[in-house]
C-alpha atoms as a PDB file:
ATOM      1  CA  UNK A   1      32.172 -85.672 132.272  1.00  0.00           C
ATOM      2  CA  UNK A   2      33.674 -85.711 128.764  1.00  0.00           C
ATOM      3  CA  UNK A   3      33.239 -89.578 129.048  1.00  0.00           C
ATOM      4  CA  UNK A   4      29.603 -88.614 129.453  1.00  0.00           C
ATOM      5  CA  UNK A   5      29.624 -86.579 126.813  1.00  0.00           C
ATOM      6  CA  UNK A   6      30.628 -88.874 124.080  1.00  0.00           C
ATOM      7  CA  UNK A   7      28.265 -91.636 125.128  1.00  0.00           C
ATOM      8  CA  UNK A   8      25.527 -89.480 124.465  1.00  0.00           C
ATOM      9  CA  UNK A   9      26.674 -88.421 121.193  1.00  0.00           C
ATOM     10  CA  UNK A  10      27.900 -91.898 120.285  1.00  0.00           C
ATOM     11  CA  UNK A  11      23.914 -93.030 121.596  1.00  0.00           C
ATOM     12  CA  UNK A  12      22.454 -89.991 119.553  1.00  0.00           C
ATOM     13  CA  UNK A  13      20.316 -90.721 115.757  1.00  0.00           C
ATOM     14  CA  UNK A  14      21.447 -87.744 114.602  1.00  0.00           C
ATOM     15  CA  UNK A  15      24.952 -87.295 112.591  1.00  0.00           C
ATOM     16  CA  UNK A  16      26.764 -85.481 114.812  1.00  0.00           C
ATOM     17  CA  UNK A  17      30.511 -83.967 113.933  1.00  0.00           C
ATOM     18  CA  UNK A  18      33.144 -81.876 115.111  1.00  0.00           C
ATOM     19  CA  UNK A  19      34.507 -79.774 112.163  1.00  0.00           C
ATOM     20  CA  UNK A  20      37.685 -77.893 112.549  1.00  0.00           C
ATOM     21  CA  UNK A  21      37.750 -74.146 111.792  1.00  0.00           C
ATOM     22  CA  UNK A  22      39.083 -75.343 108.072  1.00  0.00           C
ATOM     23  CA  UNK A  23      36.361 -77.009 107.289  1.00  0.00           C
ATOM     24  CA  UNK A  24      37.827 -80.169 107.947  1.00  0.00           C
ATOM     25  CA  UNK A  25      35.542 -83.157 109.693  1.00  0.00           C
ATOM     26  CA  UNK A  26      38.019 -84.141 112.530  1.00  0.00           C
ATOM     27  CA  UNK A  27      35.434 -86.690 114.822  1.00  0.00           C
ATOM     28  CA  UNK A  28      31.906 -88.185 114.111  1.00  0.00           C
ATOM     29  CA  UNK A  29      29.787 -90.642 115.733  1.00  0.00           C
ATOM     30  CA  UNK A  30      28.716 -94.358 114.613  1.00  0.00           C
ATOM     31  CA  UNK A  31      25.520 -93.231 113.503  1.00  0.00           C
ATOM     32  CA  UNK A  32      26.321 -90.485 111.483  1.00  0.00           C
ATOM     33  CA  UNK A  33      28.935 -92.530 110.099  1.00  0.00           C
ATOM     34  CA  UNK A  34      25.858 -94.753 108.599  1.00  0.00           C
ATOM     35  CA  UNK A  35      24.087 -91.377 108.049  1.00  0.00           C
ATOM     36  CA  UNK A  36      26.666 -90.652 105.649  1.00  0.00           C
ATOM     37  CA  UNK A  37      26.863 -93.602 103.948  1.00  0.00           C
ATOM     38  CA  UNK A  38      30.698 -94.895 105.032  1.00  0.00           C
ATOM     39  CA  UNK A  39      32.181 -98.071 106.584  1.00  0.00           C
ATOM     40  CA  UNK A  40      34.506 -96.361 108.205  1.00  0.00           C
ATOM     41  CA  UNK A  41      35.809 -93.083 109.941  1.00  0.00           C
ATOM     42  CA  UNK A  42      38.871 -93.143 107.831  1.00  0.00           C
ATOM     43  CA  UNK A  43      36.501 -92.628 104.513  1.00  0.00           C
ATOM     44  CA  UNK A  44      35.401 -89.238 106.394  1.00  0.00           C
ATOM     45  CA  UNK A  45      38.159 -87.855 109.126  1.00  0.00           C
ATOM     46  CA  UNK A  46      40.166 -85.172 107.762  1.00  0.00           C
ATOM     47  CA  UNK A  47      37.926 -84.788 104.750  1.00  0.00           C
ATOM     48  CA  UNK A  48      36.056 -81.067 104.193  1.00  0.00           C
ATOM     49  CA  UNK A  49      32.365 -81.483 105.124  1.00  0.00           C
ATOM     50  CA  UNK A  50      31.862 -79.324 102.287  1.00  0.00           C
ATOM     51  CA  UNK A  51      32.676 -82.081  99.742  1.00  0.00           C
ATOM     52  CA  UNK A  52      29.808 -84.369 101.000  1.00  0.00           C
ATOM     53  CA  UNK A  53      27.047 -82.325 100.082  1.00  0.00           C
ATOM     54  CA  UNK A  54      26.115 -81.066  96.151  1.00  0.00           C
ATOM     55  CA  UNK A  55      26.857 -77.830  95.005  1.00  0.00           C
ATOM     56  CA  UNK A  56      23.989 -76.179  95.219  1.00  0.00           C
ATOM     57  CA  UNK A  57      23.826 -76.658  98.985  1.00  0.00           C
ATOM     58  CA  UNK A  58      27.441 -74.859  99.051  1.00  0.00           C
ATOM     59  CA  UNK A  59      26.126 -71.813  99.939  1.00  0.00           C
ATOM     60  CA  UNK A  60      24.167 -72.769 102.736  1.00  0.00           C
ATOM     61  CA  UNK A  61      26.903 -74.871 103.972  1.00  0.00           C
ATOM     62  CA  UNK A  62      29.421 -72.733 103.686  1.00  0.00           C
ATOM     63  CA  UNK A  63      27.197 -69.668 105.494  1.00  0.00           C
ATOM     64  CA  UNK A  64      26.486 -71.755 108.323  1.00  0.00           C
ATOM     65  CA  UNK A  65      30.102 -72.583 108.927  1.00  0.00           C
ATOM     66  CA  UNK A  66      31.391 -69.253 108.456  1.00  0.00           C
ATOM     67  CA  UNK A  67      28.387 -67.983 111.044  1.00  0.00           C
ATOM     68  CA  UNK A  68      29.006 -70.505 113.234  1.00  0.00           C
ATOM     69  CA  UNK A  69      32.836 -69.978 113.608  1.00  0.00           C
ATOM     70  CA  UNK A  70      31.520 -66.793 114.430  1.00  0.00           C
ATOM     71  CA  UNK A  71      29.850 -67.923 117.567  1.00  0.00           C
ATOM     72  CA  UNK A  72      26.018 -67.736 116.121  1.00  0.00           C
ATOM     73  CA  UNK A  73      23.925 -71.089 116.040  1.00  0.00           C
ATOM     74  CA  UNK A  74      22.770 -71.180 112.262  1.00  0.00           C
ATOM     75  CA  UNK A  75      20.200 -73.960 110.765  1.00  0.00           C
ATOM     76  CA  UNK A  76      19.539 -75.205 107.313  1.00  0.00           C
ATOM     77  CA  UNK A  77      18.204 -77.992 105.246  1.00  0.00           C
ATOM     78  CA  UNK A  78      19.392 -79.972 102.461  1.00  0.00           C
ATOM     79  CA  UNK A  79      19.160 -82.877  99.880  1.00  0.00           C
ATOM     80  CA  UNK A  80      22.306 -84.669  99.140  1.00  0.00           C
ATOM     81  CA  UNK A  81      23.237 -88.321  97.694  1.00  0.00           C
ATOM     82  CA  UNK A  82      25.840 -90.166 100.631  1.00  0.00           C
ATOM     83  CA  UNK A  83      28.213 -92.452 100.070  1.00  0.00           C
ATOM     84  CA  UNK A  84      26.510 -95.088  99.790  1.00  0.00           C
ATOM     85  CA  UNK A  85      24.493 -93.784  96.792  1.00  0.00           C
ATOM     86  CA  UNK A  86      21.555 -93.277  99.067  1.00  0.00           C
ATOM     87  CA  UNK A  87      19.589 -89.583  98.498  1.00  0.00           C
ATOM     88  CA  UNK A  88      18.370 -88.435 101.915  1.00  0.00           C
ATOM     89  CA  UNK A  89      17.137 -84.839 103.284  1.00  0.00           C
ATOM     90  CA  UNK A  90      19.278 -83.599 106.308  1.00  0.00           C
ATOM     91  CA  UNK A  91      17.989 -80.867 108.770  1.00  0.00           C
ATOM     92  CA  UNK A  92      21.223 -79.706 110.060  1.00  0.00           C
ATOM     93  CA  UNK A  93      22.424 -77.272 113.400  1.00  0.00           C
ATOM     94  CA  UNK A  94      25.646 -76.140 113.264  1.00  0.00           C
ATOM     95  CA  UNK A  95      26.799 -74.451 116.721  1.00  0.00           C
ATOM     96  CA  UNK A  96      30.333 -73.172 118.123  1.00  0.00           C
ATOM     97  CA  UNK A  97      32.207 -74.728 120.991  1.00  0.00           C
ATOM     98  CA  UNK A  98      34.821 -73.051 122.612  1.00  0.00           C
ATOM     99  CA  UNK A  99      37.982 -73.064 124.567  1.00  0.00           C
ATOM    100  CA  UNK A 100      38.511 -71.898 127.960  1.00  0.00           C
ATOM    101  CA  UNK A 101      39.369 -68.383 127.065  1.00  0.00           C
ATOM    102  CA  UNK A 102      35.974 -68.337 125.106  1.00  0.00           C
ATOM    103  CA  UNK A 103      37.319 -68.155 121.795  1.00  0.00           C
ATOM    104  CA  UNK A 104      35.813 -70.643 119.200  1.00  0.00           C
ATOM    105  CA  UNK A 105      37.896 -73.612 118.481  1.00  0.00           C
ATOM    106  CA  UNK A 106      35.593 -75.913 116.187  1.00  0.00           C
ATOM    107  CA  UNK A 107      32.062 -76.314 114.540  1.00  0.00           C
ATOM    108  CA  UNK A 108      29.809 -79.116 116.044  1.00  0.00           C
ATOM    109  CA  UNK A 109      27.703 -79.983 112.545  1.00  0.00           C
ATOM    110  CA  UNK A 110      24.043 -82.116 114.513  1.00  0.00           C
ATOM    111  CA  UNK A 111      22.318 -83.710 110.728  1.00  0.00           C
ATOM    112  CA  UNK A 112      19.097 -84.608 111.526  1.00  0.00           C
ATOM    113  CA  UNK A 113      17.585 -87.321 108.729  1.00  0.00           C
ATOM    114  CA  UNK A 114      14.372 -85.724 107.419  1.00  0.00           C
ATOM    115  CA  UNK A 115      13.756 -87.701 104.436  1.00  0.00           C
ATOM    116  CA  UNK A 116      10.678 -89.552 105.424  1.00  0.00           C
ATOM    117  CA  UNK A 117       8.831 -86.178 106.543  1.00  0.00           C
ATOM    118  CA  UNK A 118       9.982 -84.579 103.098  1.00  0.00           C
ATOM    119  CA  UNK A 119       8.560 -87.259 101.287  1.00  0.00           C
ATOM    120  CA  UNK A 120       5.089 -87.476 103.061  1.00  0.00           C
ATOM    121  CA  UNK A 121       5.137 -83.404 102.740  1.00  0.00           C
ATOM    122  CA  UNK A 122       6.064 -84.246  99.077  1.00  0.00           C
ATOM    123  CA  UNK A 123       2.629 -86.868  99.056  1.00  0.00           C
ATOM    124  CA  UNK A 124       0.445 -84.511 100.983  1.00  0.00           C
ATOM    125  CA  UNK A 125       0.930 -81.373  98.208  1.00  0.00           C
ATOM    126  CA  UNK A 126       0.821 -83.631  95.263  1.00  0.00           C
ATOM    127  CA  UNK A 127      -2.715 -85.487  96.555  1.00  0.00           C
ATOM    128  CA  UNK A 128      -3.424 -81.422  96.978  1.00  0.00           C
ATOM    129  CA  UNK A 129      -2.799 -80.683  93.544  1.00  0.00           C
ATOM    130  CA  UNK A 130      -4.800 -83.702  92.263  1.00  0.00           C
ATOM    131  CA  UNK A 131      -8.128 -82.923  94.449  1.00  0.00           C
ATOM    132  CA  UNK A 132      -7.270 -79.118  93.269  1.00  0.00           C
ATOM    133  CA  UNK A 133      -7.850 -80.296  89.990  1.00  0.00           C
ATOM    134  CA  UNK A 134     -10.463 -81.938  90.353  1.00  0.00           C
ATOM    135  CA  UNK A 135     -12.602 -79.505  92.243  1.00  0.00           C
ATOM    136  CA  UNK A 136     -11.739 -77.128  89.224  1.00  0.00           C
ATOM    137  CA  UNK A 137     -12.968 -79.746  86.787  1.00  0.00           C
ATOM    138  CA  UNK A 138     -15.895 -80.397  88.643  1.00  0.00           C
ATOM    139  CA  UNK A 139     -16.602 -76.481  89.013  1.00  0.00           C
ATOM    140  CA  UNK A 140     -16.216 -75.798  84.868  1.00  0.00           C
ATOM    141  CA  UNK A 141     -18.592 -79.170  84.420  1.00  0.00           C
ATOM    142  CA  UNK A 142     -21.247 -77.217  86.833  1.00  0.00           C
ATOM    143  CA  UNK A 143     -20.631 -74.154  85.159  1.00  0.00           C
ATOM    144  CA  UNK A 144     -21.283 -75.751  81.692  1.00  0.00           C
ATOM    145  CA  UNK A 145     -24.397 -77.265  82.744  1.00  0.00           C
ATOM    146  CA  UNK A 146     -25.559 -74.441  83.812  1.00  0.00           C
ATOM    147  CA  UNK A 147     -24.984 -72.562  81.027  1.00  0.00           C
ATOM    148  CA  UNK A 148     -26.356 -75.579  79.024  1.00  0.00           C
ATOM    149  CA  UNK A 149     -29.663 -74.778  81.123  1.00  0.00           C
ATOM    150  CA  UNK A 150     -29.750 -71.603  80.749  1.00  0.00           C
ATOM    151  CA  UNK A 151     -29.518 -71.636  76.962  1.00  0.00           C
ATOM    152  CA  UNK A 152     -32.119 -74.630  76.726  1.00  0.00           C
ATOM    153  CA  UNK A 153     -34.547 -72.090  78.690  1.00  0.00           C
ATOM    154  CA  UNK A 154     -34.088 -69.144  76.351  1.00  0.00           C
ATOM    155  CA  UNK A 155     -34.763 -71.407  73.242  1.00  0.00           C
ATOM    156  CA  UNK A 156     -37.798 -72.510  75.071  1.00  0.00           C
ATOM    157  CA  UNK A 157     -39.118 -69.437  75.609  1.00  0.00           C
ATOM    158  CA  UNK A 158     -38.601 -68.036  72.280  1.00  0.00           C
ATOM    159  CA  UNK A 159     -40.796 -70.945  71.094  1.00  0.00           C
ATOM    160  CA  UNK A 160     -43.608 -71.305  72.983  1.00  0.00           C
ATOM    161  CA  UNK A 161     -44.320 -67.053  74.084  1.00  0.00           C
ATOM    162  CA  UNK A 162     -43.255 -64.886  76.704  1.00  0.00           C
ATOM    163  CA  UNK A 163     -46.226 -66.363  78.890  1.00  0.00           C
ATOM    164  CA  UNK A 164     -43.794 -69.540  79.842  1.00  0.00           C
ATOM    165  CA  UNK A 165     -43.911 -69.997  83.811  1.00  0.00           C
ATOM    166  CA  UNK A 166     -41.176 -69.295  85.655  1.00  0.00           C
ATOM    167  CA  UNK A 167     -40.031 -73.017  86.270  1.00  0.00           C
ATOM    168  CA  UNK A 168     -39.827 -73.483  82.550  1.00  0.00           C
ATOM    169  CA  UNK A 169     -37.951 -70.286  81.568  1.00  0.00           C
ATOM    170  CA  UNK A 170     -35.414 -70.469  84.042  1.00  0.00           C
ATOM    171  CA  UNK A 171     -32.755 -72.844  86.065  1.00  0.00           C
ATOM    172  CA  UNK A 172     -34.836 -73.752  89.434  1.00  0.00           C
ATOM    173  CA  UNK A 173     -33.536 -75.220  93.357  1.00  0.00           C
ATOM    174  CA  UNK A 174     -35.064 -78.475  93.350  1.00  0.00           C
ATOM    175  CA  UNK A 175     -37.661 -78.925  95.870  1.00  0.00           C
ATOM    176  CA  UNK A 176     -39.245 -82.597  97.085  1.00  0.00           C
ATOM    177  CA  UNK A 177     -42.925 -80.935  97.541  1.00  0.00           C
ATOM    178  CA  UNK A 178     -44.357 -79.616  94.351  1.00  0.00           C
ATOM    179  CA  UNK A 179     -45.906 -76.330  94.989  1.00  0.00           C
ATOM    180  CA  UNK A 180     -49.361 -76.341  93.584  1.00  0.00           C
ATOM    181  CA  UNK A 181     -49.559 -72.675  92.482  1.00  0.00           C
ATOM    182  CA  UNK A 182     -46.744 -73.408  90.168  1.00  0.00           C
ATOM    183  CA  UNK A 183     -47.993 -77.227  88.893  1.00  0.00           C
ATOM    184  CA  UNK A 184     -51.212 -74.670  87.926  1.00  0.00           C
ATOM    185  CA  UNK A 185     -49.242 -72.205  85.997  1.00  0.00           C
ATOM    186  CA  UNK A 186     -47.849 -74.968  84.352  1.00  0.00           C
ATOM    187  CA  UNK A 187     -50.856 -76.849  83.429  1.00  0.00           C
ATOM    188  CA  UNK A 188     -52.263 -74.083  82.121  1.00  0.00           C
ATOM    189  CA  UNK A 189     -49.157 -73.266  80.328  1.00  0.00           C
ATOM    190  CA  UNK A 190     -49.657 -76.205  78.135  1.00  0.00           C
ATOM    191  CA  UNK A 191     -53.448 -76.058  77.419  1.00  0.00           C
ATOM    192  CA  UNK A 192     -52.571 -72.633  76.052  1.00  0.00           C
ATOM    193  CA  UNK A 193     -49.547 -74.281  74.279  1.00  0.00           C
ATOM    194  CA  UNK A 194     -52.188 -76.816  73.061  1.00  0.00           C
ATOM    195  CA  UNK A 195     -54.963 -74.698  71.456  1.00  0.00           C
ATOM    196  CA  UNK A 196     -52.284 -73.106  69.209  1.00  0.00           C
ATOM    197  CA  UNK A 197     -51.151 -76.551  67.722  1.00  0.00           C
ATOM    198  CA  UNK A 198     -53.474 -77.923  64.622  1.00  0.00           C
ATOM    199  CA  UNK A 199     -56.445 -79.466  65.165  1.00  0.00           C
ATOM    200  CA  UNK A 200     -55.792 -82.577  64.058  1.00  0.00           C
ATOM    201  CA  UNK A 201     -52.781 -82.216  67.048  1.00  0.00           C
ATOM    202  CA  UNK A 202     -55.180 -81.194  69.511  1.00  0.00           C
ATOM    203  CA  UNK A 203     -56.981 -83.248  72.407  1.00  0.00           C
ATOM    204  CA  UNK A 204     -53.809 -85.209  72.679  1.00  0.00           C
ATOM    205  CA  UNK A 205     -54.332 -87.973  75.580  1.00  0.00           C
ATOM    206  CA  UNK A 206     -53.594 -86.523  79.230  1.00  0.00           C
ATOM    207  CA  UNK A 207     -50.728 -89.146  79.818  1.00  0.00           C
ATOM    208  CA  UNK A 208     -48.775 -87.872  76.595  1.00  0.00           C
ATOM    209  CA  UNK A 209     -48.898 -84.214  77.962  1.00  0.00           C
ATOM    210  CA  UNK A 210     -45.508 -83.188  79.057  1.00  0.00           C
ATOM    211  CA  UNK A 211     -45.335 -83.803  82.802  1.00  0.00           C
ATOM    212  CA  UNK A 212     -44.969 -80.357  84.521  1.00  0.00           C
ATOM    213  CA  UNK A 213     -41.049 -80.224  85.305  1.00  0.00           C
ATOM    214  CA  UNK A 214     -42.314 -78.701  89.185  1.00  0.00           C
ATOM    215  CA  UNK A 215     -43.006 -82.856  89.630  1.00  0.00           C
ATOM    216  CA  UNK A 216     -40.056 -83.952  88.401  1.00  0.00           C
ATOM    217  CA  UNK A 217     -37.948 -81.139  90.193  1.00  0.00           C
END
């Protein structure tokens, strides 16, 4: 059974590694030894497992193992730079095993590598960000234009008489069917508008009238 056992850590991704109640890595398995970063088990037996991770994941590692030796199952993730030089993300279980009295004897320390999920996650909010930006950009440009209108209407109604039609005056939906009530208003909008020019500016030619904007809406 305990032959078992170690093929199917030896078989395993993870890192996997039995820590003493020191601290002290005492066995690990071929992949975590590449996990790590290290040619060999000598580079890592013996050695605290607290010493291959940065110090700001001390406290986390040092919770867990204190937890653990406990007999709770604690979890926690962490960046840290191996041996090799290699930064990588680890997603890490640390659980008790016991003797046959029940006591706790040792830490077993599973790393997943999580490095590749972090760094699409890290992708995934940044594209966020960007099309967050620009749906604020685009929102202050509609806003502007708006307000662009809107301004462009008063001036236009404080220059030609309160009697402007509605689709002049004000910012309007556009519609693909003119609606003939409002092409009337308009037209006779601008004959009024004409009459008040000079006469030597009146009887302008019907294709230089301004084109009612409910056609070009």
């Amino acid at each position: 059974m305990r032959d078992r056992y170690h093929q199917i850590v030896s078989l395993s991704r993870d890192c996997i590694k039995e820590i003493d109640l020191d601290g002290r890595i005492t066995s690990v398995n071929v992949n975590g030894l590449a996990g790590i970063g290290a040619s060999s088990a000598d580079h890592v037996i013996a050695r605290p497992w607290r010493e291959l991770w940065p110090s700001e994941a001390a406290e986390m590692v040092d919770a867990a193992m204190a937890e653990s030796a406990k007999g709770t199952v604690q979890e926690f993730e962490a960046s840290c730079v191996n041996l090799a030089g290699v930064r990588q993300t680890w997603h890490v279980v640390t659980s008790p095993l016991f003797d046959e009295q029940g006591k706790v004897e040792a830490i077993q320390a599973v790393s997943k590598n999580v490095s590749d999920r972090r760094a699409l996650e890290a992708d995934f909010h940044t594209l966020d960000s960007i099309l967050a930006a620009e749906r604020a950009l685009s929102t202050s440009a509609m806003m502007l234009a708006r307000a662009r209108e809107t301004s462009l209407a008063t001036e236009l109604h404080s220059l030609r008489g309160s009697d402007i039609p509605p689709s002049l005056s004000s910012p309007s939906v556009w519609s693909p069917i003119p609606d003939p009530e409002e092409i009337g208003r308009e037209e006779a909008f601008f004959r009024r508008a004409d009459h008040r020019l000079p006469a030597r500016s009146r009887g302008r030619h019907a294709d230089q009238r301004p084109v009612p904007t409910a056609w070009l809406q």
